[in-house]
Protein backbone atom coordinates (compact mmCIF):
# COMPACT_ATOMS: atom_id res chain seq x y z
CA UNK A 1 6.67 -153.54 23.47
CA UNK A 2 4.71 -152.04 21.08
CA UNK A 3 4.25 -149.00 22.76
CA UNK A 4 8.41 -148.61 23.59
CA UNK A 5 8.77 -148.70 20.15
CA UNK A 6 6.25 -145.77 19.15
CA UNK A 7 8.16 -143.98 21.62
CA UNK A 8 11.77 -144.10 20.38
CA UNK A 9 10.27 -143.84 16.90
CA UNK A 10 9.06 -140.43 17.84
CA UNK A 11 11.82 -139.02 19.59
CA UNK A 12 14.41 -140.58 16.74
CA UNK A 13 12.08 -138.21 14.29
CA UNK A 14 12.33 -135.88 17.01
CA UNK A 15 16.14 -136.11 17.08
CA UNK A 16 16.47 -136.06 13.80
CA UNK A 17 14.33 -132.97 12.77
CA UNK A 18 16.32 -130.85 15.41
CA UNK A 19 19.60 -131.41 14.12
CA UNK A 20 18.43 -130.16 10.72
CA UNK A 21 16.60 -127.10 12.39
CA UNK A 22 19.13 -125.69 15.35
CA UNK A 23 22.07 -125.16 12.42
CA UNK A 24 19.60 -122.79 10.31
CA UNK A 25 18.32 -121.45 13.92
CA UNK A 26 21.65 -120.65 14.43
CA UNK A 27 22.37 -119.09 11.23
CA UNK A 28 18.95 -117.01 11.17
CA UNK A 29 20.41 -116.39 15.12
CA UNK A 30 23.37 -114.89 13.50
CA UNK A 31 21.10 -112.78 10.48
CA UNK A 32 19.32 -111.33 13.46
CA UNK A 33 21.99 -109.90 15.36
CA UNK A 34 23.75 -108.52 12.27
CA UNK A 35 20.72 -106.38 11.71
CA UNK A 36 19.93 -105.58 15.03
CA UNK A 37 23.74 -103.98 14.75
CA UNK A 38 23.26 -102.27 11.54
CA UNK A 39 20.09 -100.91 13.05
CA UNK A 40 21.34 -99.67 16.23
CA UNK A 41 23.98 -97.82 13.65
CA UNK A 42 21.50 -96.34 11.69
CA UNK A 43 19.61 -95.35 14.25
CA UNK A 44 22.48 -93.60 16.06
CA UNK A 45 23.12 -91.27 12.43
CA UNK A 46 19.66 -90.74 12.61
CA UNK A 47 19.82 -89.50 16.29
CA UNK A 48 23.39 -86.95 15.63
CA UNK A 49 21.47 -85.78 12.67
CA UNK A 50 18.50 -84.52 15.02
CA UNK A 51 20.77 -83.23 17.23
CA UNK A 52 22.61 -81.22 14.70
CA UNK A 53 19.47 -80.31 13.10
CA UNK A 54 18.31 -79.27 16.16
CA UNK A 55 21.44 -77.16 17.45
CA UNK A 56 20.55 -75.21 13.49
CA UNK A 57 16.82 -74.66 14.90
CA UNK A 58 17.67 -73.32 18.01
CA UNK A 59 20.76 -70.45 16.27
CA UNK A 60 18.18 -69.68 13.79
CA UNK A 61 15.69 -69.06 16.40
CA UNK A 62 18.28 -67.14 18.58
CA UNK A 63 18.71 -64.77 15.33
CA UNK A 64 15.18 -64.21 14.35
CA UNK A 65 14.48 -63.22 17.72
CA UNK A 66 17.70 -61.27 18.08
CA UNK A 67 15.98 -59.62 14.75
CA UNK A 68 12.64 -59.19 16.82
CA UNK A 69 13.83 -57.19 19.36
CA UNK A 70 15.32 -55.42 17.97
CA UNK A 71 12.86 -54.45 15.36
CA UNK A 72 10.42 -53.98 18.60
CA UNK A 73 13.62 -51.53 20.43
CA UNK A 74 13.30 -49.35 16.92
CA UNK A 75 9.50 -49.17 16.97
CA UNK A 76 9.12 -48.26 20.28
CA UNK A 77 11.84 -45.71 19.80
CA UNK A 78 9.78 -44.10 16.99
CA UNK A 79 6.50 -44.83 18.93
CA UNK A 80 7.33 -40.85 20.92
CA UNK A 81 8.36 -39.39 17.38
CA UNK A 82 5.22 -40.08 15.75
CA UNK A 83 3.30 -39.03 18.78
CA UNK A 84 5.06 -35.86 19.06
CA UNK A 85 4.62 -35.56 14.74
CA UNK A 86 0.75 -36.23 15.88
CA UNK A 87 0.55 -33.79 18.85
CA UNK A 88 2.45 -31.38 16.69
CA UNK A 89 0.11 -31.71 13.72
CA UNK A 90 -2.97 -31.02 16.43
CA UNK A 91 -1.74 -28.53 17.82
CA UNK A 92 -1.28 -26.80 14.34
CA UNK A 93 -4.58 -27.48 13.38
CA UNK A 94 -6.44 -26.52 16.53
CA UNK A 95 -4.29 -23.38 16.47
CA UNK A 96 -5.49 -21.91 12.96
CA UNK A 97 -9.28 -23.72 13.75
CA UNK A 98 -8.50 -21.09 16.82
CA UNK A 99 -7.57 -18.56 14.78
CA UNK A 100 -10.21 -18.58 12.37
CA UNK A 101 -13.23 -19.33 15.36
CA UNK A 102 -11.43 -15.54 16.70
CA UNK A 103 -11.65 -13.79 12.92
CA UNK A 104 -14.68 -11.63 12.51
CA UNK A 105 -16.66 -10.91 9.54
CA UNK A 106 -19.35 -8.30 8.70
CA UNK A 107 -20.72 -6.72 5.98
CA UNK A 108 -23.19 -3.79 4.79
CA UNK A 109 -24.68 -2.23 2.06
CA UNK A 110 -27.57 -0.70 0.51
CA UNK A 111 -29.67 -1.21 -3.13
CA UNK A 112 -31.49 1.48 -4.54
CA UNK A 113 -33.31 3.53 -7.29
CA UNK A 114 -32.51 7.23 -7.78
CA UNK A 115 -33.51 9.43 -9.81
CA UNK A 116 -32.80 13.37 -10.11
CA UNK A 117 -33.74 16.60 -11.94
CA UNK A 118 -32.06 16.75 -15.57
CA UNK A 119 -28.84 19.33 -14.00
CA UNK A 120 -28.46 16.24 -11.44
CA UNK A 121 -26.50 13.39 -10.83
CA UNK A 122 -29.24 10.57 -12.08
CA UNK A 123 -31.27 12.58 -14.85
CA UNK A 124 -32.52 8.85 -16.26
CA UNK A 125 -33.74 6.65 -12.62
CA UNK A 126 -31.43 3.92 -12.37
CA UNK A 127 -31.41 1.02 -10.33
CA UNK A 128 -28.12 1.06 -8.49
CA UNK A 129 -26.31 -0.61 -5.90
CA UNK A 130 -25.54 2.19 -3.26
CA UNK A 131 -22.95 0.50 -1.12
CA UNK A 132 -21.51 -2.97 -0.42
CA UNK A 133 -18.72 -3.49 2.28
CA UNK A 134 -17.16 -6.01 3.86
CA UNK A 135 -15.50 -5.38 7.24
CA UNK A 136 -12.41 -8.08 8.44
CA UNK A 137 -11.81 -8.24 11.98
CA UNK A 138 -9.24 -10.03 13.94
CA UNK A 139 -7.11 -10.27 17.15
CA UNK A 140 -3.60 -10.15 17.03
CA UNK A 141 -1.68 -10.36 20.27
CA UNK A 142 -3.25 -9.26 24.01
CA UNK A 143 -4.73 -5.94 23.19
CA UNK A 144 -3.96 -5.54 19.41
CA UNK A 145 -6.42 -5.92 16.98
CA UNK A 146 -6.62 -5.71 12.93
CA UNK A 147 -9.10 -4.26 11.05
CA UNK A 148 -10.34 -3.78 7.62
CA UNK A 149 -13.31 -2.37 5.55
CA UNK A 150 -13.14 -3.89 1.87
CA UNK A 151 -15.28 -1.59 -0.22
CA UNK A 152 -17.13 -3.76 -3.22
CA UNK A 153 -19.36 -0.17 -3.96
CA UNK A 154 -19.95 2.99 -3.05
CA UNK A 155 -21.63 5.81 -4.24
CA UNK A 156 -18.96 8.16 -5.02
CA UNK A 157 -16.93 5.79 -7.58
CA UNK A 158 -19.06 5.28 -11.11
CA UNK A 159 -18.75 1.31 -11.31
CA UNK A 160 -18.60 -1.97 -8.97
CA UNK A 161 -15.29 -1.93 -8.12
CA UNK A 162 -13.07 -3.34 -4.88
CA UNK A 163 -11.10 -0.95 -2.94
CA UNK A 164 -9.77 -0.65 0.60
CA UNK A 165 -11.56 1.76 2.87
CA UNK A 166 -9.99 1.77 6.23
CA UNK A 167 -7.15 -0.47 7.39
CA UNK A 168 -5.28 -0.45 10.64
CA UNK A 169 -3.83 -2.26 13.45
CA UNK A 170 -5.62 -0.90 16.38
CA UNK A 171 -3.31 -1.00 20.18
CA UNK A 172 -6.27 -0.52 22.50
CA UNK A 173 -6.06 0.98 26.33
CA UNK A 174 -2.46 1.85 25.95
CA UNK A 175 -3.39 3.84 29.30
CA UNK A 176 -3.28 0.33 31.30
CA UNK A 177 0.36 0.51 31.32
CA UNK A 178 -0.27 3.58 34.05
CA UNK A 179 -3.47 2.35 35.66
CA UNK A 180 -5.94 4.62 33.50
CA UNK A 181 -8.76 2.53 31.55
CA UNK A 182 -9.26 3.61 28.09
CA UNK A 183 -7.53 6.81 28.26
CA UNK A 184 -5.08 6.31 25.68
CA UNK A 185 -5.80 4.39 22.11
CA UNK A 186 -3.91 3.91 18.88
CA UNK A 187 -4.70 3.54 15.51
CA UNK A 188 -1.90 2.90 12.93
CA UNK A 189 -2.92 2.41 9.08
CA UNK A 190 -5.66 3.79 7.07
CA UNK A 191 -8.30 5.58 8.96
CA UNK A 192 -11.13 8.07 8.92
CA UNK A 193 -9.96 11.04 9.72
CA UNK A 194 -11.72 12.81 12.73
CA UNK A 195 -13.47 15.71 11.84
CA UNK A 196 -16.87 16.57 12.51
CA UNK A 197 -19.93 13.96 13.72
CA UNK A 198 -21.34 13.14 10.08
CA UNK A 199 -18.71 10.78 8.86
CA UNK A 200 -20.03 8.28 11.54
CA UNK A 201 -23.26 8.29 9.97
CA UNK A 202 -22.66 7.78 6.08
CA UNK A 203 -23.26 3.96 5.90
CA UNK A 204 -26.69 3.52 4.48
CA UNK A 205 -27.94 1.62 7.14
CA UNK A 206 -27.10 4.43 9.87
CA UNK A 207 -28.66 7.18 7.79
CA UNK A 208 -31.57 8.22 8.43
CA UNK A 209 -32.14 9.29 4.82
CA UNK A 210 -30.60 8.59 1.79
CA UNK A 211 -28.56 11.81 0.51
CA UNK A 212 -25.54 13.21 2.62
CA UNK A 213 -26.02 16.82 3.68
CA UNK A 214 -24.31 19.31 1.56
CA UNK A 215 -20.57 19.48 2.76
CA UNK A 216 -20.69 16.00 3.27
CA UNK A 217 -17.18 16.50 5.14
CA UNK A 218 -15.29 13.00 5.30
CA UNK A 219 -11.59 11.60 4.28
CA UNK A 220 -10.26 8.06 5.03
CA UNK A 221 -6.18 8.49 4.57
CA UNK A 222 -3.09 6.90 5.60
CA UNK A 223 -1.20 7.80 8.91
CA UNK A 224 -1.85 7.22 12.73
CA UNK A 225 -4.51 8.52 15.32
CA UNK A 226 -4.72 8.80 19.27
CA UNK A 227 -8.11 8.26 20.93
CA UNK A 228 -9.78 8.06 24.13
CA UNK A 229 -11.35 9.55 26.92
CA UNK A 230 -11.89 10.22 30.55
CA UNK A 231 -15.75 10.80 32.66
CA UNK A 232 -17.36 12.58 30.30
CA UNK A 233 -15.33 13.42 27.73
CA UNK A 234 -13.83 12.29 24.47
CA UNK A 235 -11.04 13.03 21.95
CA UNK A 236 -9.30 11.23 18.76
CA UNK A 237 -6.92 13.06 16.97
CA UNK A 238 -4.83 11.88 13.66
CA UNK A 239 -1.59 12.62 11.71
CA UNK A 240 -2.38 11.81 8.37
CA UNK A 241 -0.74 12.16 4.75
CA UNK A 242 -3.17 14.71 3.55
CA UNK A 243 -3.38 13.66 -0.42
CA UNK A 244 -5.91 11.76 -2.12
CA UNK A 245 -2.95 9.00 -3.02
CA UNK A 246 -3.04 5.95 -1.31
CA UNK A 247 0.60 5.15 -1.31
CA UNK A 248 2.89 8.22 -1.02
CA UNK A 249 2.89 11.87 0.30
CA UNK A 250 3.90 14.03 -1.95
CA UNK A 251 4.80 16.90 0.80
CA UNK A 252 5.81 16.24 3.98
CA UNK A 253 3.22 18.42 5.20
CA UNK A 254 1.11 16.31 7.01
CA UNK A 255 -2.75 17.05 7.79
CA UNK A 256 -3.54 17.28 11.19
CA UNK A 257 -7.28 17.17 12.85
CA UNK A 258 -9.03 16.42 16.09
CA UNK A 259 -12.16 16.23 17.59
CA UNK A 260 -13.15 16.75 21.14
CA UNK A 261 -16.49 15.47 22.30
CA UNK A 262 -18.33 16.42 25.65
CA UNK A 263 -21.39 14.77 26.89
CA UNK A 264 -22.73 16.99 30.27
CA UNK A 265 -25.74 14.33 30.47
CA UNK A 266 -27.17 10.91 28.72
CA UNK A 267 -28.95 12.95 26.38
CA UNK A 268 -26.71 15.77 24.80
CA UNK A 269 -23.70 15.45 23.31
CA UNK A 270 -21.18 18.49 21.68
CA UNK A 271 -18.12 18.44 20.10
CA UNK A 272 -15.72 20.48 18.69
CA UNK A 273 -13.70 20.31 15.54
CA UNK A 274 -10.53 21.36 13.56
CA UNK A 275 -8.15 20.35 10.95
CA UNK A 276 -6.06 21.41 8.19
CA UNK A 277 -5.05 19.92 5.29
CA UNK A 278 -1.41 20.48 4.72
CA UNK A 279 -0.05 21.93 2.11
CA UNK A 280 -0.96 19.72 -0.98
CA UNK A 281 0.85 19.22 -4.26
CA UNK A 282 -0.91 20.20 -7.11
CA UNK A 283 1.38 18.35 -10.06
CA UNK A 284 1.29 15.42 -7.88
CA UNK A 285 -1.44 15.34 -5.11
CA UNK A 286 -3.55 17.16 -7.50
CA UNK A 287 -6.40 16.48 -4.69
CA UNK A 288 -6.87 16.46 -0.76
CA UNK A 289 -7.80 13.22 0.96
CA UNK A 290 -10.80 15.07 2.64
CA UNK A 291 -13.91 15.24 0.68
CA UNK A 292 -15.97 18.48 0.71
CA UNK A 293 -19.52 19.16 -1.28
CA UNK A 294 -19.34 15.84 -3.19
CA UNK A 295 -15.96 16.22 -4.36
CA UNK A 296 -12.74 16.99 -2.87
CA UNK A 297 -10.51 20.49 -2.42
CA UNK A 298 -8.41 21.26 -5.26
CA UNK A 299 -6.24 23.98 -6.28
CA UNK A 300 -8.53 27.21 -7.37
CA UNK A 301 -4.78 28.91 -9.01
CA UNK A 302 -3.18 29.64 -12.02
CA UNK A 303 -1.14 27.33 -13.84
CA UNK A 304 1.84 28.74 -11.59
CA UNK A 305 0.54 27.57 -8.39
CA UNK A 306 2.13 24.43 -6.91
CA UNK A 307 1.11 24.37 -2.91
CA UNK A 308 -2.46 24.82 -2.16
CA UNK A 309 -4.36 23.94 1.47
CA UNK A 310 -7.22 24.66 3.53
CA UNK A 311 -7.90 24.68 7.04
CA UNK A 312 -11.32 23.80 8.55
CA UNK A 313 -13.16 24.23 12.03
CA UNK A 314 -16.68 22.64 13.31
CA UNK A 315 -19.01 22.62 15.89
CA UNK A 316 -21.91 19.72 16.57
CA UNK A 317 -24.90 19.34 18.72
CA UNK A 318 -27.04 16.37 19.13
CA UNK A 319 -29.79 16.28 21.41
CA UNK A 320 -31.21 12.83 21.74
CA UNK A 321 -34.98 12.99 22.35
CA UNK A 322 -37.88 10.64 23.85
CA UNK A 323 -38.98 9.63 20.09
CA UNK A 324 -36.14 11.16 18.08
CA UNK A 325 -33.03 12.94 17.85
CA UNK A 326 -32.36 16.35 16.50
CA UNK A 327 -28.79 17.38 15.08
CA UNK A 328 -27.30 20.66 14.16
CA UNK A 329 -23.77 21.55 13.03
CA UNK A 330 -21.85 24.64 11.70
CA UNK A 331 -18.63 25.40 10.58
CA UNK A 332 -15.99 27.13 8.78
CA UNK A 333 -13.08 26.92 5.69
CA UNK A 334 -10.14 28.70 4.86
CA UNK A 335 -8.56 27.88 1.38
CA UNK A 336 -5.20 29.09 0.31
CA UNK A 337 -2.51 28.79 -1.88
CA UNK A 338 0.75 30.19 -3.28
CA UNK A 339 -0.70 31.53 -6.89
CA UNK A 340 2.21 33.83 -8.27
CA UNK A 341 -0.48 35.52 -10.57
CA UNK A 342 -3.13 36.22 -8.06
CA UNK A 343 -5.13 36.21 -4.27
CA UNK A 344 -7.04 33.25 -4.30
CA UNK A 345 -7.29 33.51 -0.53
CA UNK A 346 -11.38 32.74 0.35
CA UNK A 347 -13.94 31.80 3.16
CA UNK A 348 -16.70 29.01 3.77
CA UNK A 349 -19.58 29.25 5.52
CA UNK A 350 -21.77 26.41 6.20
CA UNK A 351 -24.45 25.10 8.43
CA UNK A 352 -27.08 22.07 8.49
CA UNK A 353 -29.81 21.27 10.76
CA UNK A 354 -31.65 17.46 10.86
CA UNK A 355 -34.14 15.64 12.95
CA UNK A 356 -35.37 12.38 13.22
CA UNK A 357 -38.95 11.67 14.72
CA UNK A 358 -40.38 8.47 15.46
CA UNK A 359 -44.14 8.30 13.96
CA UNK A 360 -45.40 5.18 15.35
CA UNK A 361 -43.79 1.75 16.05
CA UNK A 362 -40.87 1.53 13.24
CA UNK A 363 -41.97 4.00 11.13
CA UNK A 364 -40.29 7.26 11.12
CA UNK A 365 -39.86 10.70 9.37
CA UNK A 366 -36.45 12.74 9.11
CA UNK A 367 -35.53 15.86 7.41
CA UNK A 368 -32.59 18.20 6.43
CA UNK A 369 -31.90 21.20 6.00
CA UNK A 370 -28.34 22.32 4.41
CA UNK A 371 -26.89 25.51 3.17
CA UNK A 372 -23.07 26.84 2.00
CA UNK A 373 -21.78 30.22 1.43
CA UNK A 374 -18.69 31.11 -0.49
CA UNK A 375 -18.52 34.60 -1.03
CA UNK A 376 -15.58 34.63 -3.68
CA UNK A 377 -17.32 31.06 -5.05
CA UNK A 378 -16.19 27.66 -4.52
CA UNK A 379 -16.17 24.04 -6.20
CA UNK A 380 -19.36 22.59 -4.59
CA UNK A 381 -21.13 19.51 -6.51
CA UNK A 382 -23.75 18.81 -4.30
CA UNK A 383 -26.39 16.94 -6.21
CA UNK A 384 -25.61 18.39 -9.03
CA UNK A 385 -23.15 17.37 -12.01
CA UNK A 386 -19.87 16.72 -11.48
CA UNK A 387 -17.90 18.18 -14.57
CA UNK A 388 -20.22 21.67 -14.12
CA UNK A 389 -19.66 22.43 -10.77
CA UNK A 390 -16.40 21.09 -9.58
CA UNK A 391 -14.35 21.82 -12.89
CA UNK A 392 -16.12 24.37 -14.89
CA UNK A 393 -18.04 26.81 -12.93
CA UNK A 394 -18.03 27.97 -8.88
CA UNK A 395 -20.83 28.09 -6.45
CA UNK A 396 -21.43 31.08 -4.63
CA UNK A 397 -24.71 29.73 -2.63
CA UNK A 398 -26.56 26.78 -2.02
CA UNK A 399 -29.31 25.42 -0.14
CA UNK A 400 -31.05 21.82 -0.28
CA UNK A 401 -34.01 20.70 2.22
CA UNK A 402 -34.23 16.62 2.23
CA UNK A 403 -37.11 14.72 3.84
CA UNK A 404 -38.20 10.87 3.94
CA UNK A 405 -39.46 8.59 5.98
CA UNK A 406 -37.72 5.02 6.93
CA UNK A 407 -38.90 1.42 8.32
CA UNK A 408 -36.80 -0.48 10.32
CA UNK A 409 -38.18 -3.87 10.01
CA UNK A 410 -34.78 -4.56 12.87
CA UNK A 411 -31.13 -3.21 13.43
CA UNK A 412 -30.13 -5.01 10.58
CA UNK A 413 -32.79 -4.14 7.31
CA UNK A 414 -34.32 -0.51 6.67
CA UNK A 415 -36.25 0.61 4.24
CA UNK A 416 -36.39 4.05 3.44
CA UNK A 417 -37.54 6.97 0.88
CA UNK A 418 -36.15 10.24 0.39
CA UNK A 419 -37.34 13.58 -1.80
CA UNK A 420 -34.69 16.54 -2.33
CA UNK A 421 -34.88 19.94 -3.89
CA UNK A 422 -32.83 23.15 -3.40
CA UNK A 423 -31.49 26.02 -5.44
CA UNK A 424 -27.68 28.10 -5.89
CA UNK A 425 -25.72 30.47 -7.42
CA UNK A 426 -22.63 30.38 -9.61
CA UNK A 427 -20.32 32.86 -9.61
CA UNK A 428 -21.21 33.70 -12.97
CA UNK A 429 -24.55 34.22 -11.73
CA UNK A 430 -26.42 31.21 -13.43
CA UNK A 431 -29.25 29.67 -11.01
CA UNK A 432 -28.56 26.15 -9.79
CA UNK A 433 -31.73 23.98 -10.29
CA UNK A 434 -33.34 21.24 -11.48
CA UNK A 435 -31.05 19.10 -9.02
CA UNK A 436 -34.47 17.69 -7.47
CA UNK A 437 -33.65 13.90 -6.10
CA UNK A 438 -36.22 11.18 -5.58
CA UNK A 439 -35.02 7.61 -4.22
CA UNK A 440 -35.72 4.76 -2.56
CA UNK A 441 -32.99 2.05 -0.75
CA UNK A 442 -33.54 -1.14 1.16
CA UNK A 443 -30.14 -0.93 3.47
CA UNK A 444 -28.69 -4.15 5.24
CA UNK A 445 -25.86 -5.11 7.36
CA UNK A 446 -25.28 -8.76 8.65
């Protein structure tokens, strides 16, 4: 009985304890599913805010890749430009690198001491420099070439000054165009002009001495010449101005010389000569381009004379020997001009002879021997002063023997020594001496 009780004690506490707890069950039943709702609501925004945030993402991404390509389409089409700027650039470069690898450079030149007797042309000895040239040398197109000699000094201007010796454009083996090599050259500029051997052999480092001879025959002028040759012989002929100016003509008489070389075997060589100068100006020429007896031609007339000229013929020999050579040449001048007061009209004679003997290894020994004749006189400087003999007084006759000895340490340096005496005649009958010359030069080309 006891027990029965307990029991439906328990389960009236039981009872009662449930109907107090399923009413707030129920209510917290209801809390629950009101914020599972609200939940489910929010997490729905949350969900069509991804998807519109996502829907942005994906246009913006569209556009900055819209952006990318077509940044990448512009690049690549400037990727050919800038190559093209590059090859360009390259090419430019290489082409003057190429250009400047083709130009060629050279140079010679000679330093000295001279000294003379008190009528000559260094009565105090003087250290001096005796030459320096520079020679330019480039190609142009297929067989066209440009040259220039850029004088720094020579011997025949008092001070270190620059000056332009020969320039031209050179058309080599014209003669192609036919089938004959070398035939036919041209030359169109400033040039030597070709008369007689010696004016190959001025540079200090190809003479064997020092001095020149006595006519010391030689012009550089502007116009064009025609060279060439065929077995054994040779030719070069020129059209020049004629006048000592560099820029204009002053008559349109040109000067006109050629040479015509013939060598029968290896070891001899001749060649024959002429030219004439043109008629000259004398108001405005005043001088001829061709230089004769350390100084030029110049009018020998009255104040009335405006055309003067003289015409010129040569003959060389040069025998080249087992230990030497030996050189001769001789030739002749006419000079003229239209003097109303007077015949000016007059001859030149003149001749030298020079050899050049090998003593032992590089040593060697040369010697000249030089002489003029003008009959009627002429203006002939020679070693002696300038102002006496080419503006004051005329030479009638003149000799001048020349002998030195040389070392050619190689192609390229010499060393050499020279003594000179001689004697002439003026017009007036006055002796020509104490024109003695001792010197010395070290010459060099590179």
């Amino acid at each position: 009985m006891a027990q029965q009780y307990k029991l439906r004690l328990a389960l009236c506490i039981c009872g009662f304890a449930l109907a107090n707890t399923l009413p707030a069950l129920a209510a917290t039943e209801a809390d629950t599913q009101k914020q599972i709702e609200q939940l489910q609501q929010q997490n729905q925004a949350l969900q069509d805010q991804l998807r519109r945030q996502q829907a942005l993402i994906d246009s913006l991404a569209s556009q900055v890749k819209a952006i990318q390509d077509s940044a990448s389409a512009r690049t690549r089409e400037a990727e050919p430009s800038q190559a093209a700027t590059q090859d360009r650039t390259t090419s430019s470069m290489s082409g003057i690198a190429s250009a400047v690898s083709k130009v060629r450079i050279s140079g010679e030149g000679g330093v000295a001491i001279f000294e003379s007797g008190s009528q000559g042309m260094y009565p105090q000895n003087s250290f001096r420099i005796d030459e320096a040239r520079l020679f330019v040398e480039a190609p142009i197109f297929n067989n066209v070439y440009f040259y220039s000699e850029l004088n720094l000094a020579t011997r025949e201007e008092p001070d270190l000054q620059l000056s332009v010796g020969e320039l031209y454009l050179d058309f080599e083996n014209l003669s192609r165009l036919w089938g004959q090599d070398r035939v036919l050259n041209l030359r169109v500029g400033r040039m030597y002009t070709p008369f007689g051997e010696e004016y190959q052999r001025r540079y200090a480092i190809d003479n064997p001495l020092i001095s020149h001879s006595l006519t010391d025959l030689w012009a550089v002028d502007e116009g064009l010449e025609l060279y060439g040759g065929a077995g054994k012989l040779t030719y070069a002929m020129a059209v020049q101005n004629g006048g000592i100016s560099d820029t204009q003509d002053f008559d349109g008489d040109k000067s006109v010389a050629g040479r015509i070389g013939y060598d029968p075997n290896p070891w001899l060589h001749l060649s024959a000569s002429g030219m004439r100068t043109g008629h000259l100006d004398v108001h405005n020429d005043h001088l001829s381009a061709m230089w004769f007896g350390n100084a030029f031609f110049r009018s020998l007339g009255s104040a009335g004379t405006t055309k003067f000229e003289a015409n010129l013929a040569e003959g060389d020999i040069e025998a080249r020997l087992p230990h030497g050579v030996l050189r001769a040449f001789g030739g002749y001048i006419h000079y003229g001009d239209n003097d109303p007061a007077g015949q000016n009209r007059r001859d030149v004679y003149y001749y030298t002879v020079e050899g050049v003997h090998d003593i032992v290894g590089k040593l060697y020994a040369a010697a000249r021997f030089n002489q003029i004749f003008a009959d009627k006189g002429f203006p002939i400087v020679g070693s002696g002063d300038f102002e006496d003999y080419f503006v004051d007084e005329l030479t009638k006759e003149i000799w001048r023997l020349n002998l030195g000895l040389g070392y050619r340490f190689s192609d390229n340096l010499v060393v050499k020594a020279e003594y000179s005496f001689g004697q002439g005649k003026t017009t007036a009958g006055a002796s020509r001496d104490h024109e003695d010359f001792l010197g010395a030069e070290a010459a060099f080309k590179f």
